[in-house]
Protein backbone atom coordinates (compact mmCIF):
# COMPACT_ATOMS: atom_id res chain seq x y z
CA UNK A 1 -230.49 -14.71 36.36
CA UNK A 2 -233.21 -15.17 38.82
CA UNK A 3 -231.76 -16.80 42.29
CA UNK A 4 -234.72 -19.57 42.27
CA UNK A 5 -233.81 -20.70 38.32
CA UNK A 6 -229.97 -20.29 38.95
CA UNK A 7 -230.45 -22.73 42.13
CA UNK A 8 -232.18 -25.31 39.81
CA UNK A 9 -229.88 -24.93 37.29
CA UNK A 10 -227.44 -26.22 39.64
CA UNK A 11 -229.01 -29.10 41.26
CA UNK A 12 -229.50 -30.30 37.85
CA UNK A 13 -225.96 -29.95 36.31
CA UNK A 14 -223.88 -30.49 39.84
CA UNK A 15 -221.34 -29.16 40.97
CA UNK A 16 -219.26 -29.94 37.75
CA UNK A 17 -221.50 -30.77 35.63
CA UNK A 18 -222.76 -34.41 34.91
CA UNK A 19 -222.56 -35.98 31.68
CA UNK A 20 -224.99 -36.05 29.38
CA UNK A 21 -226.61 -39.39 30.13
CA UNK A 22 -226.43 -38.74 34.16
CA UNK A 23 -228.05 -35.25 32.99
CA UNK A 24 -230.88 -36.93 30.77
CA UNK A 25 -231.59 -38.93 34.15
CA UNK A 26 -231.52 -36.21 36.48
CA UNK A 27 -234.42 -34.46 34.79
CA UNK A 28 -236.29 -37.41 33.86
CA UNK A 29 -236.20 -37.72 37.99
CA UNK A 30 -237.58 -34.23 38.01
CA UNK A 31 -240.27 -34.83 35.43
CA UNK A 32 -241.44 -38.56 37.36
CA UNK A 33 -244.85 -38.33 34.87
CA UNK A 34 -242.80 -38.06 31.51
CA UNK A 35 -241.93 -41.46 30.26
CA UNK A 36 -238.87 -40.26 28.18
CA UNK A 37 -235.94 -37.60 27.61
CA UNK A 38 -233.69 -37.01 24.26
CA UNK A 39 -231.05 -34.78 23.80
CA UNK A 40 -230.68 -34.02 20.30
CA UNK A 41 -227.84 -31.68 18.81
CA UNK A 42 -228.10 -30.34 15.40
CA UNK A 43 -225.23 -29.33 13.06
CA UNK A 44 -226.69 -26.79 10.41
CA UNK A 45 -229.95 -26.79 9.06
CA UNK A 46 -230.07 -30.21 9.07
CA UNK A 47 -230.13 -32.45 12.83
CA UNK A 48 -227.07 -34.35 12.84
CA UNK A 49 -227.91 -36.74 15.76
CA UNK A 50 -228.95 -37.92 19.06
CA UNK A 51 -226.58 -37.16 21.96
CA UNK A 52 -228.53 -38.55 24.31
CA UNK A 53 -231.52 -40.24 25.82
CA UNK A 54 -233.44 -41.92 28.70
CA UNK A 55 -236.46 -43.89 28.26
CA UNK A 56 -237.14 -47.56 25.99
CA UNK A 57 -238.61 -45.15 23.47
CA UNK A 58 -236.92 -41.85 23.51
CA UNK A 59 -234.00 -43.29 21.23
CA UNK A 60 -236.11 -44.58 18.44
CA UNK A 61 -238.33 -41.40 18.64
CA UNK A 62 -235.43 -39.28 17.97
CA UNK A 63 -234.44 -41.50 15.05
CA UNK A 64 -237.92 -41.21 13.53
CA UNK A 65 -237.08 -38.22 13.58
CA UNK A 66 -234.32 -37.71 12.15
CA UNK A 67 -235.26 -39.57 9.34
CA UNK A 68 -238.91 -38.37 8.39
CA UNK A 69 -237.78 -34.85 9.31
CA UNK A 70 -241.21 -34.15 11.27
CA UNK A 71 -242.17 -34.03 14.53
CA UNK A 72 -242.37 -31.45 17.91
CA UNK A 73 -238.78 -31.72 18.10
CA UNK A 74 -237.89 -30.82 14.95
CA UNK A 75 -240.26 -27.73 14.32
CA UNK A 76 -239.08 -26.39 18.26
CA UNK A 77 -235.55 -26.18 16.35
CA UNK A 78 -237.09 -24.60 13.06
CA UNK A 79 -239.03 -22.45 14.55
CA UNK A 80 -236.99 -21.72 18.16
CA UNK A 81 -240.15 -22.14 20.26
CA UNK A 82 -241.64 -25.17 22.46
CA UNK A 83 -243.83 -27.60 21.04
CA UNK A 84 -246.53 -28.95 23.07
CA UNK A 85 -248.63 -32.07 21.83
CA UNK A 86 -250.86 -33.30 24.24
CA UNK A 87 -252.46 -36.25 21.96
CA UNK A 88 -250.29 -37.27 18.97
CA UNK A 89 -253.30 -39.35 17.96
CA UNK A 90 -255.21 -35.97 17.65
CA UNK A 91 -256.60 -35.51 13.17
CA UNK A 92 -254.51 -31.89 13.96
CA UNK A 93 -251.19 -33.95 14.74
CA UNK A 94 -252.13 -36.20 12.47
CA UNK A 95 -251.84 -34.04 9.68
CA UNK A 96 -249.34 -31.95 10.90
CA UNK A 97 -246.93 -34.76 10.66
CA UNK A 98 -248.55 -37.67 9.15
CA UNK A 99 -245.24 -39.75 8.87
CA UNK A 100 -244.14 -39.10 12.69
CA UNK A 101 -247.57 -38.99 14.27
CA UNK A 102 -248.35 -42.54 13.20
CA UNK A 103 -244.97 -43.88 14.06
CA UNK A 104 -245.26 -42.60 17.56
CA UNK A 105 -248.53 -43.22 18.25
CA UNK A 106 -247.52 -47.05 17.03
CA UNK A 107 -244.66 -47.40 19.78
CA UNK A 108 -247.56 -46.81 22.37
CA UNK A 109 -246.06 -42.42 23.30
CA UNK A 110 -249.61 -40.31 23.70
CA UNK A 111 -247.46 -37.00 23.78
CA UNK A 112 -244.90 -35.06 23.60
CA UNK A 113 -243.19 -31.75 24.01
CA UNK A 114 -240.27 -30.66 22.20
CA UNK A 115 -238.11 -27.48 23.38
CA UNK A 116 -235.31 -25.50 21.52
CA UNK A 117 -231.64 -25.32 23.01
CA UNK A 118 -230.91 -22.19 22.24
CA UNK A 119 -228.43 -19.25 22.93
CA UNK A 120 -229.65 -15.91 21.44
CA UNK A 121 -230.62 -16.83 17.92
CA UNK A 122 -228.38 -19.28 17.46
CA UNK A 123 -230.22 -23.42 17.99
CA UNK A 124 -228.02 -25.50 19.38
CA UNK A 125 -230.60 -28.60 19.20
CA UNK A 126 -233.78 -29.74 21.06
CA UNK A 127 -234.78 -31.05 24.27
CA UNK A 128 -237.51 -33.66 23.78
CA UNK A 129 -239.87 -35.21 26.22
CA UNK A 130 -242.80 -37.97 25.79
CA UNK A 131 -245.40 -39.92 27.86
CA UNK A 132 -247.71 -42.28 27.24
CA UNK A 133 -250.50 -40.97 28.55
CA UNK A 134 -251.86 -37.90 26.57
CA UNK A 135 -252.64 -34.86 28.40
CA UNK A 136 -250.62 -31.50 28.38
CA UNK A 137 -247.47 -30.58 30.90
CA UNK A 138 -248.86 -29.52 34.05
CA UNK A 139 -248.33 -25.95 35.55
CA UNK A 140 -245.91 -27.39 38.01
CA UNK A 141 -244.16 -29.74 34.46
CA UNK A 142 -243.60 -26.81 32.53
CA UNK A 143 -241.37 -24.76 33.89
CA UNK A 144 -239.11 -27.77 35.24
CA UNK A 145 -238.84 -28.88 31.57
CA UNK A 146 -237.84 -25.29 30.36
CA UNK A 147 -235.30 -25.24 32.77
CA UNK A 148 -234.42 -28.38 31.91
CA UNK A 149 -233.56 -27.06 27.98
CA UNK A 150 -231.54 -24.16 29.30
CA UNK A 151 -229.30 -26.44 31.40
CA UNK A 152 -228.87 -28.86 28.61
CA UNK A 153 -227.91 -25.61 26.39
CA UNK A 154 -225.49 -24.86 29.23
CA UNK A 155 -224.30 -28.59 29.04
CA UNK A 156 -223.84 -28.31 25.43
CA UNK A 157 -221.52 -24.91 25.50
CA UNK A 158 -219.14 -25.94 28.43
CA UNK A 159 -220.43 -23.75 30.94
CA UNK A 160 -222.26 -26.01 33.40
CA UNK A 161 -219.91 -25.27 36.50
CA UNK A 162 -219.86 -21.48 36.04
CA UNK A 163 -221.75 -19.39 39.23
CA UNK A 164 -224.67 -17.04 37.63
CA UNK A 165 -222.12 -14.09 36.55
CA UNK A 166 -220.00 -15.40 34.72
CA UNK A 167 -222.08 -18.27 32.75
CA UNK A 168 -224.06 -14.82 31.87
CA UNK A 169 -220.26 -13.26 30.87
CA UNK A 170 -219.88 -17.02 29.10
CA UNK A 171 -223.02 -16.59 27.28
CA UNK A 172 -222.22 -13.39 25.97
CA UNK A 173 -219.19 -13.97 24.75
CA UNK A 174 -220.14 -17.30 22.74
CA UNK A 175 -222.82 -15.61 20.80
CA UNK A 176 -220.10 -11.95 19.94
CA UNK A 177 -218.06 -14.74 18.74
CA UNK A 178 -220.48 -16.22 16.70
CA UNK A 179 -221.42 -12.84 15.29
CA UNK A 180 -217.89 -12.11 14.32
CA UNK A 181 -217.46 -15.10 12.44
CA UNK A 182 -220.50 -14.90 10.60
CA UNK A 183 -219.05 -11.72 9.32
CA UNK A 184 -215.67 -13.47 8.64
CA UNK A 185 -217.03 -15.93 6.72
CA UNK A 186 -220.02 -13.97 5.33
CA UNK A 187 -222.37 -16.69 6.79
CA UNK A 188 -225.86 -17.24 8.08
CA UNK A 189 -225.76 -17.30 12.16
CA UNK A 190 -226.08 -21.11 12.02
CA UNK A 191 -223.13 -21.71 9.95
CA UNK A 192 -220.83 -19.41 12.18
CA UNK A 193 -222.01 -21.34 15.14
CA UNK A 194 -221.38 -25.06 13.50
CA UNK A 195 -217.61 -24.10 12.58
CA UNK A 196 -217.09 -22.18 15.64
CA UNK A 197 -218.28 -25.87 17.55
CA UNK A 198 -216.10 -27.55 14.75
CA UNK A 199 -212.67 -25.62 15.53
CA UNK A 200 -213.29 -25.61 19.33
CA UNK A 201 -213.61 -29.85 19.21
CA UNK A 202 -211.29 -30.46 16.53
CA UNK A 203 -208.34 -28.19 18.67
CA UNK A 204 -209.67 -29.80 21.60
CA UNK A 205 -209.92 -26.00 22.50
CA UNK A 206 -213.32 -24.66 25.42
CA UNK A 207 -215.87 -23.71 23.23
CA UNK A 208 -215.68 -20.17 25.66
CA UNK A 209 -212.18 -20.10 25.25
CA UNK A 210 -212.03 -20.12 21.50
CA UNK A 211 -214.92 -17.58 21.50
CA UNK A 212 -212.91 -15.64 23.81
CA UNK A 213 -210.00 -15.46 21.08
CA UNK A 214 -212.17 -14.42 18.09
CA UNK A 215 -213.38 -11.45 20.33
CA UNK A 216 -210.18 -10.29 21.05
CA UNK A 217 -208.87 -11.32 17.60
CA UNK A 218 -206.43 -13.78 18.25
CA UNK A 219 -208.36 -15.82 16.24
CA UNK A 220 -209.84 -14.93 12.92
CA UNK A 221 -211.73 -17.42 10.67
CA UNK A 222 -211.64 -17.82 7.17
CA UNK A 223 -214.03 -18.37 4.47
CA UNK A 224 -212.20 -20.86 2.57
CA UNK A 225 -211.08 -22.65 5.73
């Protein structure tokens, strides 16, 4: 990991890692021109909710959402790359979601950018970010924002207080789990991921220490489980 990304990485998360709301602040504070941050985990195919947000609008954003199933944040998770709107008011965002577009552009956001959380191929969620001014993320915006998403992904998996090696060795490990048990339970990646997650919170197990047992078998997962 590159020493200059690995040193924002940690300013962001702290030394142990803030919670998720202290985290949505913290990179709103690095992003001063973005009016809003939402943290948005998905379960499946399907996004199960907001985790969190900061910002008047970023909440009811993510619930539009969530229940028009349009928007930058939801094609950065189908399709695992960002999503950069500079004018939602724009015919091409218009028609590219006609429900979302409207709804946005109606709660007075100009913009937005939506970014996958993602470890390998397996989506996590999104990171989403709006303004209400249009205009596109800046040279300087963009790469905060993308290093933003990877320390929310870290967030999300447990390892925000792990130096550079090992949240690497972390990393790792999470997604040879999550190959194993799609194997186990003859899965898509997706679903191996979502019952891995599952198991880890419902044991109140680490998510890297449970992955750690299905790679050296102690755990094995079964399809009618």
């Amino acid at each position: 990991m590159p020493e200059a990304r690995s040193n924002r990485l940690r300013e962001l998360l702290g030394v142990n890692g803030p919670d998720l709301p202290r985290f949505a602040s913290r990179c709103a504070n690095e992003l001063p021109d973005i009016s809003g941050i939402s943290i948005v985990v998905v379960g499946g195919i399907n996004v199960s909710g907001l985790v969190s947000a900061a910002g008047q609008r970023s909440e009811r954003l993510a619930e539009l959402q969530l229940t028009m199933g349009e928007g930058p944040g939801t094609d950065a998770y189908r399709t695992g790359q960002p999503v950069l709107i500079a004018d939602l008011s724009a015919v091409e965002s218009q028609g590219r979601w006609p429900g979302f577009a409207s709804a946005a552009v109606d709660l007075g956001v100009k913009a937005m950018f939506g970014f996958p959380l993602q470890l390998g191929a397996i989506r996590i969620g999104t990171l989403d970010l709006h303004r209400v001014i249009t205009g596109p993320l800046s040279g300087e915006e963009l790469p905060i924002a993308l290093v933003c998403a990877e320390a929310a992904t870290m967030l999300l998996l447990g390892a925000a207080a792990m130096p550079g090696d090992s949240l690497l060795s972390h990393r790792a490990v999470i997604h040879q789990a999550t190959g194993m048990v799609m194997v186990q339970l003859e899965s898509n990646i997706e679903e191996a991921f979502v019952r891995l997650r599952a198991h880890a919170y419902a044991s109140g197990q680490p998510l890297g220490e449970l992955a750690q047992d299905v790679v050296d078998r102690r755990m094995r997962f079964q399809a009618n489980s």
